[in-house]
N, C-alpha and C. Protein backbone atom coordinates (compact mmCIF):
# COMPACT_ATOMS: atom_id res chain seq x y z
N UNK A 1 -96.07 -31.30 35.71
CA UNK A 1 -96.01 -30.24 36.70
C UNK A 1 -95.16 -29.11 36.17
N UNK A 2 -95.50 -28.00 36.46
CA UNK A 2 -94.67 -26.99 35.77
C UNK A 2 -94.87 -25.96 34.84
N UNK A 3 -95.83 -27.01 33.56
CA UNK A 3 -96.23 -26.73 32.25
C UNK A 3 -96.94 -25.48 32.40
N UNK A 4 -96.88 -23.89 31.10
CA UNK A 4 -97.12 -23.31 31.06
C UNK A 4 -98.08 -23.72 29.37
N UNK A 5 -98.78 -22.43 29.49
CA UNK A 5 -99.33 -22.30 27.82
C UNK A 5 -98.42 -22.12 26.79
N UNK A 6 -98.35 -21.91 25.36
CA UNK A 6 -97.54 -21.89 24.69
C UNK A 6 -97.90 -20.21 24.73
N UNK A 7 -96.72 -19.20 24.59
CA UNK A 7 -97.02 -17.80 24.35
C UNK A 7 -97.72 -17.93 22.75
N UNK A 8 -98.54 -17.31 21.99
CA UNK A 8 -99.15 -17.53 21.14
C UNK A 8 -99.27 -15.77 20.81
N UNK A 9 -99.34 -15.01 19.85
CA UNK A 9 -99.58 -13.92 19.61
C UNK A 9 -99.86 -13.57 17.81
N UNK A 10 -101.25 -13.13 17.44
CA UNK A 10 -101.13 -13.65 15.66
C UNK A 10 -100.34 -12.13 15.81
N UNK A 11 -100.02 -11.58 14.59
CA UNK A 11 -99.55 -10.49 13.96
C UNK A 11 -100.59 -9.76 12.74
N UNK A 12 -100.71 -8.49 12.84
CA UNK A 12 -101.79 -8.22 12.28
C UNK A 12 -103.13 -7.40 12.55
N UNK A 13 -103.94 -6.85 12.27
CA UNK A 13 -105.45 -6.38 12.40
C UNK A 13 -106.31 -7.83 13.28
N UNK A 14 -106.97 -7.78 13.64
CA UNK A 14 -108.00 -8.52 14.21
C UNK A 14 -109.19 -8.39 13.13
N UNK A 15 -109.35 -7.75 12.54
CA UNK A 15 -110.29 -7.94 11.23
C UNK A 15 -110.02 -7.46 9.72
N UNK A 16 -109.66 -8.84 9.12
CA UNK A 16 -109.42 -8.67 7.59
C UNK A 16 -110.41 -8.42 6.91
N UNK A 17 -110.30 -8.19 5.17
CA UNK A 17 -110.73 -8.06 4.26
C UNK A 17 -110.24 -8.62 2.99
N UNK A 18 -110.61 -9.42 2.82
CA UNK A 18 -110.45 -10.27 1.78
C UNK A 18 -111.08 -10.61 0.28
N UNK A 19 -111.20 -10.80 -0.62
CA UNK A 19 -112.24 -10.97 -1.97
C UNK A 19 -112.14 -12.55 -2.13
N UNK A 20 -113.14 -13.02 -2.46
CA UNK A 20 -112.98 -14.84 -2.64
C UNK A 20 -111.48 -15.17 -3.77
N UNK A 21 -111.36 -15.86 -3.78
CA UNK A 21 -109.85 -16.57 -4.12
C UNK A 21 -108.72 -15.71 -3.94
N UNK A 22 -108.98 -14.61 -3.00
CA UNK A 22 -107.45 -13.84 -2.70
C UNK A 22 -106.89 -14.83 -1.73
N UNK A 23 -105.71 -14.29 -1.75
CA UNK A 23 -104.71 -15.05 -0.73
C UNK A 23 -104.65 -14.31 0.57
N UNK A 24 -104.89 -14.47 1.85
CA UNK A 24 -104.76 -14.06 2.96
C UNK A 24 -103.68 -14.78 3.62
N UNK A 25 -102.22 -14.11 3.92
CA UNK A 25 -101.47 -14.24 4.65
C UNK A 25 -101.59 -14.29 5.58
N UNK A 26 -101.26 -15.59 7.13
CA UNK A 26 -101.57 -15.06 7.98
C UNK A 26 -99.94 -15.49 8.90
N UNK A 27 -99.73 -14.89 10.11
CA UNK A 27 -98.67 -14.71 10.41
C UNK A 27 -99.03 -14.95 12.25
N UNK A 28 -98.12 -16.18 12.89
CA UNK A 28 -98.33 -16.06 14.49
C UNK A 28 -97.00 -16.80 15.04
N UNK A 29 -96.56 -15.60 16.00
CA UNK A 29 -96.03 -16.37 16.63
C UNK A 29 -95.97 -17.04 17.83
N UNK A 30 -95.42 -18.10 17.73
CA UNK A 30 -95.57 -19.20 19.36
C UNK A 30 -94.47 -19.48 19.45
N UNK A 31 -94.23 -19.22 21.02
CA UNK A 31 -93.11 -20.25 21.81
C UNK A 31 -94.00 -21.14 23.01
N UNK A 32 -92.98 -22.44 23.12
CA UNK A 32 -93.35 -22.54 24.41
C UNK A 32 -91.90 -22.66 25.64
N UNK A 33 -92.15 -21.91 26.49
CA UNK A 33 -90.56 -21.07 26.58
C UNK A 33 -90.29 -21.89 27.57
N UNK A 34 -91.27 -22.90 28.26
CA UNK A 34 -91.09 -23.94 29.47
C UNK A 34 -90.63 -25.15 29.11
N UNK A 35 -90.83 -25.39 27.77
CA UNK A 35 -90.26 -26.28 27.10
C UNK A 35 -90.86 -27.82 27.55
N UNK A 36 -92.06 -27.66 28.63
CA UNK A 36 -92.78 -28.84 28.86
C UNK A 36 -94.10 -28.69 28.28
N UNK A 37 -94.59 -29.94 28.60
CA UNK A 37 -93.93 -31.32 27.97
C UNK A 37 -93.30 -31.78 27.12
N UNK A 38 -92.02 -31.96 27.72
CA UNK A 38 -90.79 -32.40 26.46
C UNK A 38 -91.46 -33.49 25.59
N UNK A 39 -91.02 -32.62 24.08
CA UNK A 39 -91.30 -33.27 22.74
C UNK A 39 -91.10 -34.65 22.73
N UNK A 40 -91.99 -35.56 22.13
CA UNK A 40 -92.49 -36.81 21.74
C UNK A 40 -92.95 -37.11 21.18
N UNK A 41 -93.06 -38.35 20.04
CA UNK A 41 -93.61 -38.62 19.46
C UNK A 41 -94.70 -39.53 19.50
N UNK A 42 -95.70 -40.28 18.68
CA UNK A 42 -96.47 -41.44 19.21
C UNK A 42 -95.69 -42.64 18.68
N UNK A 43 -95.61 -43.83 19.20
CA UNK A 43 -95.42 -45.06 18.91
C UNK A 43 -96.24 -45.53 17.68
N UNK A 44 -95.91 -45.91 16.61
CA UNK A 44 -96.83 -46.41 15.57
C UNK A 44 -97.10 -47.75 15.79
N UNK A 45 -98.78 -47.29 16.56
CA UNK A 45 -99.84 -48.26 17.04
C UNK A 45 -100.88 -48.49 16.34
N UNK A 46 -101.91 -49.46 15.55
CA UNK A 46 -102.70 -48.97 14.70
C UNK A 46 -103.67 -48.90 15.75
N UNK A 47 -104.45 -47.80 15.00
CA UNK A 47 -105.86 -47.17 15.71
C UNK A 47 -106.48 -48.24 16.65
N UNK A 48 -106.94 -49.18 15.43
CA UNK A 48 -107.93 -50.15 16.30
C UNK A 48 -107.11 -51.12 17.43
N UNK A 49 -106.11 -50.87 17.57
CA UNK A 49 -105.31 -51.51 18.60
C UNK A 49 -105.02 -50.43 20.25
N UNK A 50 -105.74 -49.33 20.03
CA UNK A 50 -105.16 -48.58 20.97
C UNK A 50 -106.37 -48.44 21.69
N UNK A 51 -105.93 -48.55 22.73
CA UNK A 51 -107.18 -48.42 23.89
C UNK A 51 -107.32 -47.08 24.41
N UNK A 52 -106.73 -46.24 24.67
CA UNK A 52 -107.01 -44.89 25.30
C UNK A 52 -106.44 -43.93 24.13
N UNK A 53 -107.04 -42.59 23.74
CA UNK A 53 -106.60 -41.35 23.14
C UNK A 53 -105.35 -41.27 24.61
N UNK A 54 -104.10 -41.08 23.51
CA UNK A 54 -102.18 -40.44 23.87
C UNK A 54 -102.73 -39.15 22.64
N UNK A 55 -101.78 -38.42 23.08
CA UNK A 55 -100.92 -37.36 21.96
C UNK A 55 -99.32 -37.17 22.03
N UNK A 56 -98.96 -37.10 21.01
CA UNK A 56 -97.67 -36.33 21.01
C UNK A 56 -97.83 -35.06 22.00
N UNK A 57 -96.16 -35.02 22.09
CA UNK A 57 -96.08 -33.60 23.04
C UNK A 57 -94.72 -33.03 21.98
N UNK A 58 -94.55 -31.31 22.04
CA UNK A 58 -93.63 -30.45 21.35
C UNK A 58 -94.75 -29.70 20.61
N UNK A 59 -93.94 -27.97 20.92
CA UNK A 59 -94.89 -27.30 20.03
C UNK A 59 -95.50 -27.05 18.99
N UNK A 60 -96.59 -27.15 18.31
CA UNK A 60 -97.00 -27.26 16.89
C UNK A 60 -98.09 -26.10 16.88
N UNK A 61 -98.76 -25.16 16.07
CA UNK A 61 -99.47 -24.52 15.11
C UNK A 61 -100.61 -24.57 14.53
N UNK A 62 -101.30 -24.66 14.54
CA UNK A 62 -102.84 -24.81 13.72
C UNK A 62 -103.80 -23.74 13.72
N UNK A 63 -103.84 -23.40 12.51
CA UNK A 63 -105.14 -22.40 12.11
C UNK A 63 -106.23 -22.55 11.31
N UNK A 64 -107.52 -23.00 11.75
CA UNK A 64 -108.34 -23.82 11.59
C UNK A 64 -109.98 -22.85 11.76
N UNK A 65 -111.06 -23.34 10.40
CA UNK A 65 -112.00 -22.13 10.74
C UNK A 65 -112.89 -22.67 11.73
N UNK A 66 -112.99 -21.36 12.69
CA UNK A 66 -113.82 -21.59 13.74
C UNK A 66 -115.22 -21.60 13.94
N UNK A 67 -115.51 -20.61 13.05
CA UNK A 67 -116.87 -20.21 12.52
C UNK A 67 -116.85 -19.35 11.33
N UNK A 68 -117.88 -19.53 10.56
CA UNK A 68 -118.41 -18.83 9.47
C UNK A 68 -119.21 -19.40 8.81
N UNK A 69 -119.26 -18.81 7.66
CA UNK A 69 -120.80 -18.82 7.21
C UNK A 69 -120.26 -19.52 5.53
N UNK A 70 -119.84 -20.22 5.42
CA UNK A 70 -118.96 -21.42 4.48
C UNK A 70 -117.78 -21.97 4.88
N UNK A 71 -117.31 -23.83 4.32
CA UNK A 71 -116.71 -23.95 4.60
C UNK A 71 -115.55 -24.25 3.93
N UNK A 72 -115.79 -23.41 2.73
CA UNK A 72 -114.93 -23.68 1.84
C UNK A 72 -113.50 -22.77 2.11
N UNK A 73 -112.38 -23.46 2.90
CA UNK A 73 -111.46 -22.21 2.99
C UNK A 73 -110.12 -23.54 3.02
N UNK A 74 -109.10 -23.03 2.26
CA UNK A 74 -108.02 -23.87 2.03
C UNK A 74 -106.98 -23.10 2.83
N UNK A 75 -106.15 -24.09 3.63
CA UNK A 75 -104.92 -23.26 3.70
C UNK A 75 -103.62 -24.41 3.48
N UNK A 76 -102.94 -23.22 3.30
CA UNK A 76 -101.54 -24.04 2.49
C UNK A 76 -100.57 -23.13 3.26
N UNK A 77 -99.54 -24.09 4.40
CA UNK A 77 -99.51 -25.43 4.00
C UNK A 77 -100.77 -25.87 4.70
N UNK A 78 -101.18 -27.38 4.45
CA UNK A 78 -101.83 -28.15 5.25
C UNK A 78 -102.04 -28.00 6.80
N UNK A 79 -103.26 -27.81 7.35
CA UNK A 79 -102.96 -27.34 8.79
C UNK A 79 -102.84 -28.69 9.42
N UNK A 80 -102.79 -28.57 10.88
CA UNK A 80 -103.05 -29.80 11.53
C UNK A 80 -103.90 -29.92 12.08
N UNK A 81 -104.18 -30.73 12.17
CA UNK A 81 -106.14 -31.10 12.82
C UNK A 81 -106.16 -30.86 14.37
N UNK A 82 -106.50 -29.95 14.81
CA UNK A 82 -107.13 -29.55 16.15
C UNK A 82 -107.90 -30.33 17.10
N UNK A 83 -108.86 -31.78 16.41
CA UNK A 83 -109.36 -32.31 16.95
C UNK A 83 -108.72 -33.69 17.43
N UNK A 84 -109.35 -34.49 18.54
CA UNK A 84 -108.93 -35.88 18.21
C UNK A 84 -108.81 -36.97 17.26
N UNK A 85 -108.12 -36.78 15.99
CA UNK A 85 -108.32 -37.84 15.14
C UNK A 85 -107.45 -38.44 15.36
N UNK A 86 -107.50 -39.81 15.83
CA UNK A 86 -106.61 -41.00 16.15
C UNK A 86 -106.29 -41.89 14.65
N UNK A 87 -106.72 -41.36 13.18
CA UNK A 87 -106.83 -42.35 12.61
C UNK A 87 -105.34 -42.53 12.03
N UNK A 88 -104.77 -43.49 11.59
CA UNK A 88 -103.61 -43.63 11.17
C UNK A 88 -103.45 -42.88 9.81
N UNK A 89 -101.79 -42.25 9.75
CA UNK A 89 -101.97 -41.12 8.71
C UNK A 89 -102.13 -40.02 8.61
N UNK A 90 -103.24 -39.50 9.92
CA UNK A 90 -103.80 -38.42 9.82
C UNK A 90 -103.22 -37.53 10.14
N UNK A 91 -102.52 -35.98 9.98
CA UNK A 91 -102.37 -35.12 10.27
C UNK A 91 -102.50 -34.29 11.93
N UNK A 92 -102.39 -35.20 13.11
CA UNK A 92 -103.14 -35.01 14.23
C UNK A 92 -101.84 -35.67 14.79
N UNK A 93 -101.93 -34.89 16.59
CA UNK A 93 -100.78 -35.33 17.27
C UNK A 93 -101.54 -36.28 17.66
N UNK A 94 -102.66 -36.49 17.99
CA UNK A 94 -103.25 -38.18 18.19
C UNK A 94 -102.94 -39.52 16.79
N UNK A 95 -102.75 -39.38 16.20
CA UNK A 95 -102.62 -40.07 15.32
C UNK A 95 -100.98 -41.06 15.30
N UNK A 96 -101.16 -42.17 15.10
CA UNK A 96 -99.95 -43.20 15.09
C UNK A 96 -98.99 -42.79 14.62
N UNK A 97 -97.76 -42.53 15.30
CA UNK A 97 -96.39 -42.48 14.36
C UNK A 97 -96.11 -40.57 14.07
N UNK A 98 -97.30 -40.03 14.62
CA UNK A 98 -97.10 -38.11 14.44
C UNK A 98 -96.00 -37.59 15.49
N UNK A 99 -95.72 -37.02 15.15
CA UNK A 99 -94.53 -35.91 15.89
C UNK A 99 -94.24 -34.74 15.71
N UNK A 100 -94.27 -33.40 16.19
CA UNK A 100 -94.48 -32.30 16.20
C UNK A 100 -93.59 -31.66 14.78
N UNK A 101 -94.18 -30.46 14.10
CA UNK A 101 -92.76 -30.66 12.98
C UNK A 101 -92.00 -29.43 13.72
N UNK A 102 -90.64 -29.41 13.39
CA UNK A 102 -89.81 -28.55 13.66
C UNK A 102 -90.51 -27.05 13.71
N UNK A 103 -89.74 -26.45 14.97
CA UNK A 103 -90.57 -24.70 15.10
C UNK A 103 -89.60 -23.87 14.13
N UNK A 104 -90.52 -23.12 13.39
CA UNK A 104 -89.63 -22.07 12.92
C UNK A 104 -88.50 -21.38 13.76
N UNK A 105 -87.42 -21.22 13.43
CA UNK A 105 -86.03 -20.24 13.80
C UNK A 105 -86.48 -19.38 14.48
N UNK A 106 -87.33 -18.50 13.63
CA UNK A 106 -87.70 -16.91 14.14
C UNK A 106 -89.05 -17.23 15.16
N UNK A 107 -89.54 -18.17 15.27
CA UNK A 107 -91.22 -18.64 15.77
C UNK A 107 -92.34 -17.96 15.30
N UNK A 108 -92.16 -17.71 13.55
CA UNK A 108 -93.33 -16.85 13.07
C UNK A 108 -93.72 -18.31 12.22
N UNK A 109 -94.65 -18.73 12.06
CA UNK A 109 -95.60 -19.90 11.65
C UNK A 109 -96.35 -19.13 10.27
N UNK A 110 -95.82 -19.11 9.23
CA UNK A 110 -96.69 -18.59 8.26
C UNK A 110 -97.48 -19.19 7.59
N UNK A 111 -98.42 -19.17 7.13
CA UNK A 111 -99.77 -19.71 6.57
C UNK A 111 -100.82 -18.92 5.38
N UNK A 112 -100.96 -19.22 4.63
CA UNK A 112 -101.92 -18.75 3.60
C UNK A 112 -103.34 -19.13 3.50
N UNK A 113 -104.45 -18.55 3.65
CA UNK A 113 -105.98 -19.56 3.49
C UNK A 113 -106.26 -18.39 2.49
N UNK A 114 -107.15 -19.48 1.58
CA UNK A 114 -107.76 -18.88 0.39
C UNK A 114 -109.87 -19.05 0.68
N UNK A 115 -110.39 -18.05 0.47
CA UNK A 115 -111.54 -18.40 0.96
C UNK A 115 -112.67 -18.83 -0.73
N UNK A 116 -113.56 -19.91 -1.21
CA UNK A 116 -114.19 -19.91 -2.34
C UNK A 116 -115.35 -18.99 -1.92
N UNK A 117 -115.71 -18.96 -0.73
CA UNK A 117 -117.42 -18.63 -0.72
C UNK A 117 -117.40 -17.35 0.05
N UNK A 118 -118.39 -16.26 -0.17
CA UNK A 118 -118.14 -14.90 0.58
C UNK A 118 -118.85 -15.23 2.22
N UNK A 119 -118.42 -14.47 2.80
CA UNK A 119 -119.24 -14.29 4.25
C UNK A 119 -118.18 -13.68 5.21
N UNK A 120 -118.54 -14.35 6.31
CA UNK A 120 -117.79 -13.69 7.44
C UNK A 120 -117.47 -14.76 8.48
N UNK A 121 -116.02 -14.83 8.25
CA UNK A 121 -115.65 -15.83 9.15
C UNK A 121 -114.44 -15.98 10.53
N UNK A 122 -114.81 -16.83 11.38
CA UNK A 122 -113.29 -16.07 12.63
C UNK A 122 -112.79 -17.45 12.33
N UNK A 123 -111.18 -17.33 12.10
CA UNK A 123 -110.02 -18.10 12.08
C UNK A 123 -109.68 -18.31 13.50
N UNK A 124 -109.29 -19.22 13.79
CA UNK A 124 -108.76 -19.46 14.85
C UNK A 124 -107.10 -20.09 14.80
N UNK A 125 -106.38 -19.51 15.66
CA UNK A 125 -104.82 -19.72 15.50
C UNK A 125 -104.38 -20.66 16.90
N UNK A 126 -104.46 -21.90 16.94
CA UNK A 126 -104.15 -22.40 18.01
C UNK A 126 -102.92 -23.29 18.32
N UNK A 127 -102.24 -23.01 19.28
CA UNK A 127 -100.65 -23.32 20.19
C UNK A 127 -100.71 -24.51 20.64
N UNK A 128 -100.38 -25.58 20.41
CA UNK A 128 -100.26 -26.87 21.54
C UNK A 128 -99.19 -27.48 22.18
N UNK A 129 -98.64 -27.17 22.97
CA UNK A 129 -96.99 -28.12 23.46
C UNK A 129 -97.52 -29.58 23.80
N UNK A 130 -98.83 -30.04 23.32
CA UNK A 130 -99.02 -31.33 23.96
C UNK A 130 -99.35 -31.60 25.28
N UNK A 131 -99.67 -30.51 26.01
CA UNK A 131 -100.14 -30.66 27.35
C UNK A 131 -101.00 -29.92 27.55
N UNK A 132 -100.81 -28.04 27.18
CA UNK A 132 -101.71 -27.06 27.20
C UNK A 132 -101.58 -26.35 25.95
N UNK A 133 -102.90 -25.38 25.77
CA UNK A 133 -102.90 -25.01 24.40
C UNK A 133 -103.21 -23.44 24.55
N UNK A 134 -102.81 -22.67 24.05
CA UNK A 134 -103.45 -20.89 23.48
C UNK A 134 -104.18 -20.65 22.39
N UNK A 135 -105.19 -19.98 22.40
CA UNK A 135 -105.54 -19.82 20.68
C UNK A 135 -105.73 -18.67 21.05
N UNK A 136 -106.21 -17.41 19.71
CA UNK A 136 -106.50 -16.14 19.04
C UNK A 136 -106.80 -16.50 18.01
N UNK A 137 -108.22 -15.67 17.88
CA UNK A 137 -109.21 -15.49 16.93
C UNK A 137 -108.84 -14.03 15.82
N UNK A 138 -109.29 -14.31 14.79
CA UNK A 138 -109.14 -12.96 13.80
C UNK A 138 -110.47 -13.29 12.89
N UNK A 139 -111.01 -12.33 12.85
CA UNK A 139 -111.98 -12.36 12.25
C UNK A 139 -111.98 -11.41 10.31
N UNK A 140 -112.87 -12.86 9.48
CA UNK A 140 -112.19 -12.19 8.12
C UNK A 140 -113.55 -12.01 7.01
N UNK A 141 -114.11 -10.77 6.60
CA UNK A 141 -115.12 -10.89 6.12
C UNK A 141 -114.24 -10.89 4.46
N UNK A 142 -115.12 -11.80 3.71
CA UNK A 142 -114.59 -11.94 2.22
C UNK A 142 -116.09 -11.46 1.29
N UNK A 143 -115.75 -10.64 0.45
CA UNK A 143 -116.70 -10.47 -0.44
C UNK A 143 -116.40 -11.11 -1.87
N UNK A 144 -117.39 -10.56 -2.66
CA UNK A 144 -116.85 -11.19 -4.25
C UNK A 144 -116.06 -10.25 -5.10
């Protein structure tokens, strides 16, 4: 009860330009200023032992491609998986034993994606405190 969205805001143009293997900086910041659902971690349960999808709760970051027209796009660091993956290990607040990583000081989340293949693609930048989520889209055409 209570819980707000995470404020989420990228920094930047709404449409880049990029050349394949350039580096695209990307820059967002999030709070979640309600501070619910207080941060948690998961219990390290293995997968096949858990009967219902839990997630961690505390704010975390992910910028993940939403659409385009290849899917070859790296970003560093490692994002976190947006979807339900419960599998153990995995990079996901569903996943056994995950816990949100520490928010940046300043709450700017920086990120690099490198694109291999040309086209036109929208990034998506999405907020989760573990209860509710924000995203913003930027859209990035890459040539050769």
């Amino acid at each position: 009860a209570g819980n707000i969205p995470p404020n989420l805001a990228v920094d930047g143009p709404k449409t880049r330009y990029v050349e394949v293997g350039e580096l695209l900086n990307l820059t967002a910041f999030a709070s979640d200023d309600d501070g619910l659902p207080k941060p948690r971690g998961l219990p390290n349960i293995p997968f096949q032992f858990r009967v219902t999808p839990d997630s961690a709760s505390g704010l975390w970051l992910s910028w993940f491609v939403y659409r385009g027209t290849g899917d070859q796009v790296t970003f560093d660091p490692a994002q976190i998986s947006v979807w339900e993956d419960m599998r153990d290990g995995s990079n996901s607040n569903w996943a056994s034993g995950w816990s949100a990583p520490p928010t940046p000081d300043d709450g700017k989340w920086n990120v690099s994606a490198t694109f291999n293949e040309p086209g036109n693609y929208v990034l998506r930048a999405w907020a989760d405190d573990g209860g509710l989520m924000a995203y913003e889209d930027i859209n990035v055409v890459v040539s050769r």
